[in-house]
N, C-alpha and C. Protein backbone atom coordinates (compact mmCIF):
# COMPACT_ATOMS: atom_id res chain seq x y z
N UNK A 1 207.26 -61.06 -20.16
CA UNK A 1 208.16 -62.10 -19.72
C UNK A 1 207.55 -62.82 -18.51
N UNK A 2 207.27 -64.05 -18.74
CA UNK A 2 206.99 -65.17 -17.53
C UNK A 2 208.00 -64.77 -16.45
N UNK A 3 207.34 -65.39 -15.13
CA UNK A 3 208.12 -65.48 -14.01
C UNK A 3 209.29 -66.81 -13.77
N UNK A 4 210.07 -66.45 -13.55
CA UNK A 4 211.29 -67.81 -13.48
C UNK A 4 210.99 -68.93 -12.78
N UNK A 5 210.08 -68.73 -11.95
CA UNK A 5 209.56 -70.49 -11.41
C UNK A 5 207.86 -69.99 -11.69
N UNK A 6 207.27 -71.27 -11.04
CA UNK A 6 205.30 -71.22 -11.14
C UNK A 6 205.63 -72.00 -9.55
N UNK A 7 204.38 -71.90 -9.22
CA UNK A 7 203.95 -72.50 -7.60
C UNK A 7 203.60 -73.94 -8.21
N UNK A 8 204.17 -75.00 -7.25
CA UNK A 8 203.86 -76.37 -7.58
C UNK A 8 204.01 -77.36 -6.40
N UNK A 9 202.71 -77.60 -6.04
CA UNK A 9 202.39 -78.28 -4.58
C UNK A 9 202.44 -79.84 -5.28
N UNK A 10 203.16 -80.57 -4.54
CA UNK A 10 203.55 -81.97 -4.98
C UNK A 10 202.11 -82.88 -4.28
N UNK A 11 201.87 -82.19 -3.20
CA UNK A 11 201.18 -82.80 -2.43
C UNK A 11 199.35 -82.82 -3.49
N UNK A 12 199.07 -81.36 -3.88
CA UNK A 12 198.30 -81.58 -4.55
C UNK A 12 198.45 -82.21 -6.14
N UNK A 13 199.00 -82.30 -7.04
CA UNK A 13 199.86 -83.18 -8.02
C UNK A 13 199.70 -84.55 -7.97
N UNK A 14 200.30 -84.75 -6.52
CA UNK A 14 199.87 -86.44 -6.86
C UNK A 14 198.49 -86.91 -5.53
N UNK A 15 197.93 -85.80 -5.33
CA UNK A 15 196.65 -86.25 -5.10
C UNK A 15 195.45 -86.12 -5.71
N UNK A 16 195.87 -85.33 -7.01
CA UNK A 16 194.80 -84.93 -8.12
C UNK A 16 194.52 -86.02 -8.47
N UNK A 17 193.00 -86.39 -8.50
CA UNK A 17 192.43 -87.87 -9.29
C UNK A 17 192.88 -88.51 -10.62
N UNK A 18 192.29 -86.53 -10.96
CA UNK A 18 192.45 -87.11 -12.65
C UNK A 18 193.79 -87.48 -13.20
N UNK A 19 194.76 -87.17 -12.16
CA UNK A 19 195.99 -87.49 -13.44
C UNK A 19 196.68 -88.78 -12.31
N UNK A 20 195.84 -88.99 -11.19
CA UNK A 20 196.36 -90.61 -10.75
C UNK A 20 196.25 -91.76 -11.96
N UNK A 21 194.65 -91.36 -12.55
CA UNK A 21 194.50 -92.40 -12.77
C UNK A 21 194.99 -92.48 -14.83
N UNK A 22 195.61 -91.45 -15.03
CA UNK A 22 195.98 -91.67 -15.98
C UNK A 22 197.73 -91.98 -15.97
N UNK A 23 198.04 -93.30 -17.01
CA UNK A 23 199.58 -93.06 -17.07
C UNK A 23 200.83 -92.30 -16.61
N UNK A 24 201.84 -92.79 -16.52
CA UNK A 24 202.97 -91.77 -16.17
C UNK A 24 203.66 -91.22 -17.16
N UNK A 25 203.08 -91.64 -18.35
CA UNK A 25 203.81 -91.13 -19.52
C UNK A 25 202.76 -89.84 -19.98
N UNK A 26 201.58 -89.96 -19.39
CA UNK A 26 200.40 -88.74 -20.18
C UNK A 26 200.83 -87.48 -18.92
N UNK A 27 200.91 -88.12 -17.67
CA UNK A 27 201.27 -87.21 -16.58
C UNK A 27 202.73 -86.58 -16.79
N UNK A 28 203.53 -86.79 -17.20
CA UNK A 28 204.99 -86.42 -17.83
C UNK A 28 204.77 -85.55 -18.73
N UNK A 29 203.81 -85.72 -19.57
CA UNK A 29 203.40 -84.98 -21.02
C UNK A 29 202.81 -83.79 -20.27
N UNK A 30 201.56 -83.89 -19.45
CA UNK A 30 200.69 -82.74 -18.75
C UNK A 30 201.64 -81.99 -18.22
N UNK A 31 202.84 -82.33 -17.30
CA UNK A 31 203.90 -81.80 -17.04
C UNK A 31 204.76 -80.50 -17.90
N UNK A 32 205.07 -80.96 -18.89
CA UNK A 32 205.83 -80.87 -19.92
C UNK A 32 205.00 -79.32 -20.53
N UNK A 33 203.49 -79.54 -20.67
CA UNK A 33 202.58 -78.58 -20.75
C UNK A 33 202.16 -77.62 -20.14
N UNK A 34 202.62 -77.86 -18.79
CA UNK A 34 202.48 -77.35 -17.61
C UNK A 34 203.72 -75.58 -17.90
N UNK A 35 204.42 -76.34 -18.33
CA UNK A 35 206.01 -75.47 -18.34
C UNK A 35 205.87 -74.48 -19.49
N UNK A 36 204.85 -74.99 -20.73
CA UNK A 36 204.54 -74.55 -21.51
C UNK A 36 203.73 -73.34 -21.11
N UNK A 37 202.40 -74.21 -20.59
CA UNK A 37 201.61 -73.08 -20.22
C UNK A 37 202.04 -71.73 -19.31
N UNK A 38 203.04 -72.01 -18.03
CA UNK A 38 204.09 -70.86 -17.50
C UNK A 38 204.36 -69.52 -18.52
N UNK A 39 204.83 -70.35 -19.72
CA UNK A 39 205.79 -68.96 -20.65
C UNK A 39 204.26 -68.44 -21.36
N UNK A 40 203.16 -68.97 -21.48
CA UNK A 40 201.99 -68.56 -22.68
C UNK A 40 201.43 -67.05 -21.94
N UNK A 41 200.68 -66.38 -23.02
CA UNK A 41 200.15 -65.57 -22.45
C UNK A 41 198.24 -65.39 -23.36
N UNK A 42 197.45 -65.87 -22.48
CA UNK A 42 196.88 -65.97 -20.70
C UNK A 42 197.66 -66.65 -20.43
N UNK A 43 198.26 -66.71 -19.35
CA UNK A 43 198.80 -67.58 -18.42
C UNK A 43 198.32 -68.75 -17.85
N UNK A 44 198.49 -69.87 -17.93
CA UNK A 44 197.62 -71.03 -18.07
C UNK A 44 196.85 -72.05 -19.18
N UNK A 45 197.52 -71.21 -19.98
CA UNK A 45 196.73 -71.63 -21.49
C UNK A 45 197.69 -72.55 -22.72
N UNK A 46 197.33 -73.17 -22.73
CA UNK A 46 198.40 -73.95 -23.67
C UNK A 46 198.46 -73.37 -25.41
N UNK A 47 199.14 -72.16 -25.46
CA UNK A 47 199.22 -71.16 -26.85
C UNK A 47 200.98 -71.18 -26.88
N UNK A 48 201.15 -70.89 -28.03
CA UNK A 48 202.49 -70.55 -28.49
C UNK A 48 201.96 -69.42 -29.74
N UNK A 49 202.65 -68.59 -29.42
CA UNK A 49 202.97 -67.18 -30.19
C UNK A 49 201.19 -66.83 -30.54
N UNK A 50 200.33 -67.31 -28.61
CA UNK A 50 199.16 -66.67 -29.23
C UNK A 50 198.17 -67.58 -29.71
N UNK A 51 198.12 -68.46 -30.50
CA UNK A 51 197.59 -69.23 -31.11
C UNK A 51 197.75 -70.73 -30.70
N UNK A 52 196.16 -71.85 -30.42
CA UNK A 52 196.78 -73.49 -29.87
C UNK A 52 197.89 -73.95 -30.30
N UNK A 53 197.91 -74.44 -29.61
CA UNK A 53 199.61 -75.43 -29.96
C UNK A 53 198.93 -76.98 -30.74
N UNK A 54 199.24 -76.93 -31.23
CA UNK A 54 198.82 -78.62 -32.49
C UNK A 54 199.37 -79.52 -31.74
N UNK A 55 198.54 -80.98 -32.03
CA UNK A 55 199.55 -82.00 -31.28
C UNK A 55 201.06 -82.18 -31.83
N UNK A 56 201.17 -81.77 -32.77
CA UNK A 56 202.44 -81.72 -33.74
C UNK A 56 203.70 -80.62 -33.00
N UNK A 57 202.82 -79.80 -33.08
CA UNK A 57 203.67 -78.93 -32.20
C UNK A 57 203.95 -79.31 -31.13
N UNK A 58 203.35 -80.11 -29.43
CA UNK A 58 204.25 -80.33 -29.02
C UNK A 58 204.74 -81.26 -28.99
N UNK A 59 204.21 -82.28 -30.09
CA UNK A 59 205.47 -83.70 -30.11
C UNK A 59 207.01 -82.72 -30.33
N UNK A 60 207.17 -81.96 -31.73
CA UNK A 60 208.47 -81.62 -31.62
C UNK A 60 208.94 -80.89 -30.61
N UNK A 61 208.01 -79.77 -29.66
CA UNK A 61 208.62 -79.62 -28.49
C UNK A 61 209.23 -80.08 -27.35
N UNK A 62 208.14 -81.55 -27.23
CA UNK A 62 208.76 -82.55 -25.95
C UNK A 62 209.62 -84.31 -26.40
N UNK A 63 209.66 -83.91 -27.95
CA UNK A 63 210.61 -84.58 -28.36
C UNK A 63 210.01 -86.31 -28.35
N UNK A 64 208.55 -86.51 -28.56
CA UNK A 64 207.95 -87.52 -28.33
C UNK A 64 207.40 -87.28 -30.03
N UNK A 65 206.97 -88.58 -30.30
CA UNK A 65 206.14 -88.82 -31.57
C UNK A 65 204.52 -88.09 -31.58
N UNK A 66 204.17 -87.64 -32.63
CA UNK A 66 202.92 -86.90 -32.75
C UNK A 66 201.89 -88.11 -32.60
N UNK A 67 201.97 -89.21 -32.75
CA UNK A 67 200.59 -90.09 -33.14
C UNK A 67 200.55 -90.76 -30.74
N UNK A 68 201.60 -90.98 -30.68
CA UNK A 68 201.95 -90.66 -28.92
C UNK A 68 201.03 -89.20 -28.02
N UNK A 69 201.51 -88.55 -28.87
CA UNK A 69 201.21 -87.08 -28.44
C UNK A 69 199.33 -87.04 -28.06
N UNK A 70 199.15 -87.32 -28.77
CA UNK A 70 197.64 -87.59 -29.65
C UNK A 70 197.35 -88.32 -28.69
N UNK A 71 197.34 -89.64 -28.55
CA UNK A 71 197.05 -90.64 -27.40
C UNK A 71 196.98 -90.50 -25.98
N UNK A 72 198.16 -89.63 -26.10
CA UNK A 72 198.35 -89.11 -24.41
C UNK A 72 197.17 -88.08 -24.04
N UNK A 73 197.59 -87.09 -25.21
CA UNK A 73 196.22 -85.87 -24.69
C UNK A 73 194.81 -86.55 -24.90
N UNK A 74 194.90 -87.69 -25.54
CA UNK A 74 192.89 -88.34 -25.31
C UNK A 74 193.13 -88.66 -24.19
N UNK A 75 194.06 -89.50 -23.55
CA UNK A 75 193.88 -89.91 -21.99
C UNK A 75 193.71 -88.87 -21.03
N UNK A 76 194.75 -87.66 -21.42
CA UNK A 76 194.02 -86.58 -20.33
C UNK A 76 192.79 -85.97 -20.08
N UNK A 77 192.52 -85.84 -21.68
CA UNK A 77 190.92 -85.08 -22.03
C UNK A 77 190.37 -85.92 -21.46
N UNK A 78 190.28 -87.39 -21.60
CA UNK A 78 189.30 -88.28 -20.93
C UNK A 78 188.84 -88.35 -19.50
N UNK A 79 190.52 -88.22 -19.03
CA UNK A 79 190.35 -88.37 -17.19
C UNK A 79 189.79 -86.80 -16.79
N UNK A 80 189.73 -85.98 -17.60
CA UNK A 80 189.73 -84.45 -17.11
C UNK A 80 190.51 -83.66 -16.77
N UNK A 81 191.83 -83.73 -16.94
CA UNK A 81 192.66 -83.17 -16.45
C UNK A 81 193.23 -81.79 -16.38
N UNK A 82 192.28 -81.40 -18.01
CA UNK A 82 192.38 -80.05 -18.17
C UNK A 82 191.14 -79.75 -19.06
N UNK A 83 190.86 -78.42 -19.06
CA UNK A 83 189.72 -78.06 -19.66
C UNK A 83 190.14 -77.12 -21.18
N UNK A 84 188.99 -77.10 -21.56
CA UNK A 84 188.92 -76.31 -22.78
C UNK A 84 188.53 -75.08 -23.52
N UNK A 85 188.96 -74.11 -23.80
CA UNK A 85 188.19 -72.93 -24.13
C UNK A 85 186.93 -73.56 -25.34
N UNK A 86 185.79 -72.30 -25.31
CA UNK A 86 185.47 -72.33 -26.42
C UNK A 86 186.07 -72.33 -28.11
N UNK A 87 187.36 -71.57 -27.94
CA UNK A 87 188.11 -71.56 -29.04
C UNK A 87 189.20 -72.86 -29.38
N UNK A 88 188.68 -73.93 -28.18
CA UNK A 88 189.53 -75.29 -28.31
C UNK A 88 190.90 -74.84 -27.64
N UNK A 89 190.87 -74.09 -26.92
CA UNK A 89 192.39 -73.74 -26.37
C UNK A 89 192.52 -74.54 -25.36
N UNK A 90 193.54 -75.59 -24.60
CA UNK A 90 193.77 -76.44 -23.53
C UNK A 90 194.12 -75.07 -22.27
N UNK A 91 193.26 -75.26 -21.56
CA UNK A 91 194.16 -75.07 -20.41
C UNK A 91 194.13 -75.50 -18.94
N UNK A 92 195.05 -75.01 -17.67
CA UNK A 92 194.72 -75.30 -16.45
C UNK A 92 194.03 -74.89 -15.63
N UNK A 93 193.00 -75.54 -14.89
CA UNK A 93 192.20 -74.92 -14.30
C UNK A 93 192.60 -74.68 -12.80
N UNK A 94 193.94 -74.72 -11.82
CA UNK A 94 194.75 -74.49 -10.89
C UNK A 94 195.43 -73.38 -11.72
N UNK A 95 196.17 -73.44 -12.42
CA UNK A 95 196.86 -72.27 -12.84
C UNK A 95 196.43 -71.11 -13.17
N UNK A 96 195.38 -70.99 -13.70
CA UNK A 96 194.42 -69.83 -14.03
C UNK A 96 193.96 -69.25 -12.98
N UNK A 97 193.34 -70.57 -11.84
CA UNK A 97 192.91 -69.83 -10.21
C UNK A 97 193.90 -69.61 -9.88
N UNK A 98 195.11 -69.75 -10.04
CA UNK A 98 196.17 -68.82 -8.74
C UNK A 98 196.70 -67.86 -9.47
N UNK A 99 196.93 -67.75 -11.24
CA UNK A 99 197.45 -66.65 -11.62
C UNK A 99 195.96 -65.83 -11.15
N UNK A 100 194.89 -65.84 -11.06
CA UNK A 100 193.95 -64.71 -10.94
C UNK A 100 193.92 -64.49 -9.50
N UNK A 101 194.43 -65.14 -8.16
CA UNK A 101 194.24 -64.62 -7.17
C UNK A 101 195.67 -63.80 -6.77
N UNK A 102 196.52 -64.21 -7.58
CA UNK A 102 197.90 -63.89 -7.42
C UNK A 102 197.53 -62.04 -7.80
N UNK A 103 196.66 -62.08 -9.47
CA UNK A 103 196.60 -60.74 -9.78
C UNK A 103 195.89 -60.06 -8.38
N UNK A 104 195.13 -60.51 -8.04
CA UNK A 104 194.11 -59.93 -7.27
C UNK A 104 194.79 -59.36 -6.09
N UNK A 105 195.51 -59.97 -5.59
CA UNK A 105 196.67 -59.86 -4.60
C UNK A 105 197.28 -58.95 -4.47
N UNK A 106 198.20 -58.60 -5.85
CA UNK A 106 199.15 -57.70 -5.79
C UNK A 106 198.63 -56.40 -6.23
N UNK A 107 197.40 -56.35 -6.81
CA UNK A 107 196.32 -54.76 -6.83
C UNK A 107 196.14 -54.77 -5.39
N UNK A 108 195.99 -55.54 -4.58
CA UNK A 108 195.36 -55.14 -3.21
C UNK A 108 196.92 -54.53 -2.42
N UNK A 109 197.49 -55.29 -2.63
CA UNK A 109 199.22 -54.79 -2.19
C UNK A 109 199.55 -53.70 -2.68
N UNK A 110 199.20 -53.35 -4.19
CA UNK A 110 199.59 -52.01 -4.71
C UNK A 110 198.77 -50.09 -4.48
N UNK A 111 197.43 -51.36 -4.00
CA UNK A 111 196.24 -50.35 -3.41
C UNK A 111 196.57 -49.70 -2.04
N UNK A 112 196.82 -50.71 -1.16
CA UNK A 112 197.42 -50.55 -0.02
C UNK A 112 198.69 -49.82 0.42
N UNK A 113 199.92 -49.84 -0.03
CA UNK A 113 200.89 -49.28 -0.56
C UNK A 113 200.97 -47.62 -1.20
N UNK A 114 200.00 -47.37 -2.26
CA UNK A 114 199.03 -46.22 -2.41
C UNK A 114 198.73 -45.60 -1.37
N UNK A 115 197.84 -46.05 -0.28
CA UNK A 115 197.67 -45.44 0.89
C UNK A 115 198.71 -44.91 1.87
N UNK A 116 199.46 -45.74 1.85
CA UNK A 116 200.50 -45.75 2.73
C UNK A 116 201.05 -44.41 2.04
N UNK A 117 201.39 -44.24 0.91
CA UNK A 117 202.02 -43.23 0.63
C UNK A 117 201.48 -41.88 0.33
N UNK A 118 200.54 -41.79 -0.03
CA UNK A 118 199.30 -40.76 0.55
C UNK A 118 199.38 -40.24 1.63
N UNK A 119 199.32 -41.11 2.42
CA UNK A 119 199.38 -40.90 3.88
C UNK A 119 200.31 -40.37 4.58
N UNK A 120 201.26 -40.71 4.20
CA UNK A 120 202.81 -40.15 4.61
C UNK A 120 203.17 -38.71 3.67
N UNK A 121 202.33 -38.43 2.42
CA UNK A 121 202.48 -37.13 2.43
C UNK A 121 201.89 -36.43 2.88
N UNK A 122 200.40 -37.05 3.46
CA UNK A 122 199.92 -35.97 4.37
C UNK A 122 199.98 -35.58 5.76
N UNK A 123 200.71 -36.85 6.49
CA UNK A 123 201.25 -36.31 7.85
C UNK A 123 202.03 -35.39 7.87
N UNK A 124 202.06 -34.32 9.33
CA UNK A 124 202.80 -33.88 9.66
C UNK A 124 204.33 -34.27 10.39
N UNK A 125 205.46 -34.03 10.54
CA UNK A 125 206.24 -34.20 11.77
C UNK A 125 205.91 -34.43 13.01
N UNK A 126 206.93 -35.44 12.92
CA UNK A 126 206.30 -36.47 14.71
C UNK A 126 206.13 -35.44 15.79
N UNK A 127 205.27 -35.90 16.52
CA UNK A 127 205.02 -35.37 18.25
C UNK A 127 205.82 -35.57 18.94
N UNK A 128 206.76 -35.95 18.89
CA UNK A 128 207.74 -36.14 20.02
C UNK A 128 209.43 -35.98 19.38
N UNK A 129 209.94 -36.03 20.39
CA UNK A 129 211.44 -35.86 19.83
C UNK A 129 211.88 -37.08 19.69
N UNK A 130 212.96 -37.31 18.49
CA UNK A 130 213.43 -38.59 18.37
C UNK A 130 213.95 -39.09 19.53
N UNK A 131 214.49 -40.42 19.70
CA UNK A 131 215.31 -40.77 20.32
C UNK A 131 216.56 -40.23 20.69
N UNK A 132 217.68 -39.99 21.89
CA UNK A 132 218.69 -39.69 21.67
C UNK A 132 219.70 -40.39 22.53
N UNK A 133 219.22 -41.56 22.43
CA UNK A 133 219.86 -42.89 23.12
C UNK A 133 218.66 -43.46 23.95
N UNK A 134 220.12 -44.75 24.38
CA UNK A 134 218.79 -45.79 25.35
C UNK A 134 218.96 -45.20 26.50
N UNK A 135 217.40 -45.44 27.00
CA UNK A 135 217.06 -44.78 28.32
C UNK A 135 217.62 -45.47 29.70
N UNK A 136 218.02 -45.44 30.75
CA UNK A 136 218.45 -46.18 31.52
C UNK A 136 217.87 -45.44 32.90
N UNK A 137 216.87 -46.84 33.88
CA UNK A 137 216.85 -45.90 34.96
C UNK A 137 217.43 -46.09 36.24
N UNK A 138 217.08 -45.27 37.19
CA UNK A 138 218.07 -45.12 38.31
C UNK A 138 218.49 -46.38 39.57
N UNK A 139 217.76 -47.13 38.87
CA UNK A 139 217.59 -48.66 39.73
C UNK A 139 218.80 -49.53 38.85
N UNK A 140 218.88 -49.33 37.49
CA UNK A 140 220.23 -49.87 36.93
C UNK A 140 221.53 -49.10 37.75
N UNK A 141 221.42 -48.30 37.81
CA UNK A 141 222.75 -47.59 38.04
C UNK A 141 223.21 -47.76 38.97
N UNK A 142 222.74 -48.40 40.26
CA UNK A 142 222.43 -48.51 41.55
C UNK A 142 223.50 -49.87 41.74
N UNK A 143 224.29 -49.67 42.55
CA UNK A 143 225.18 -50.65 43.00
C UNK A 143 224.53 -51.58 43.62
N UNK A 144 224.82 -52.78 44.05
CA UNK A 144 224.24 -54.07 44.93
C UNK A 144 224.42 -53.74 46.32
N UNK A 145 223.70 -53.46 47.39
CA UNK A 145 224.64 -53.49 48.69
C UNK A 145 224.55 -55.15 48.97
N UNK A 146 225.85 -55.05 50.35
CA UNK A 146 226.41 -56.20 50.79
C UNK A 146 226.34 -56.54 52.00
């Protein structure tokens, strides 16, 4: 199961070249793919149940005409907007780098964490005695003279 949102910097989006300079209707579509690629698994990859998605397939997904569909993804392929497996699979090349630093991340968090708990079974009981209130010293207690 995908995660319920993806990371999406607006700032990088509309400062990406390649999809300035293509349409707002191919950038809507890349979009649209975008959401796609979220639920696929690799993550980043434009597959449904595993296997490319046809331009057919996502005209009826995004509810646009297939011969549209077609047109739009030459304008992206053209500007670069996304790359291609050897097996012709579309995908993102931002999404792929952050799902892989994201993995990388949370092994280092889970590695770390590991330690931590290691660690805490192998300490002993603290050196000192807990707390048994706040400390107060004899200069508080001390009236004001007048």
């Amino acid at each position: 199961m995908s995660s319920p949102w993806m990371k999406f910097y607006p700032r990088d989006w509309r400062g990406d070249q390649a999809l300035r300079a293509v349409s707002i209707a191919a950038r809507g579509l890349w979009m649209e793919c975008l959401c796609l690629m979220h639920e696929a698994k690799p993550y980043g990859h434009l597959l449904l149940n595993g296997k490319p998605v046809e331009d057919g397939a996502v005209a009826r997904m995004t509810g646009v005409s297939v011969d549209e569909v077609s047109a739009l993804m030459a304008e992206l392929r053209q500007a670069g907007a996304f790359s291609v497996t050897r097996d012709g699979v579309i995908f993102s090349r931002r999404m792929t780098k952050d799902h892989a630093r994201a993995s990388k991340g949370r092994k280092a968090v889970q590695k770390r964490w590991a330690q931590v708990d290691e660690n805490t079974e192998k300490s002993s009981a603290p050196n000192r005695v807990p707390d048994q209130g706040p400390y107060y010293s004899e200069a508080r207690n001390q009236k004001p003279e007048r």
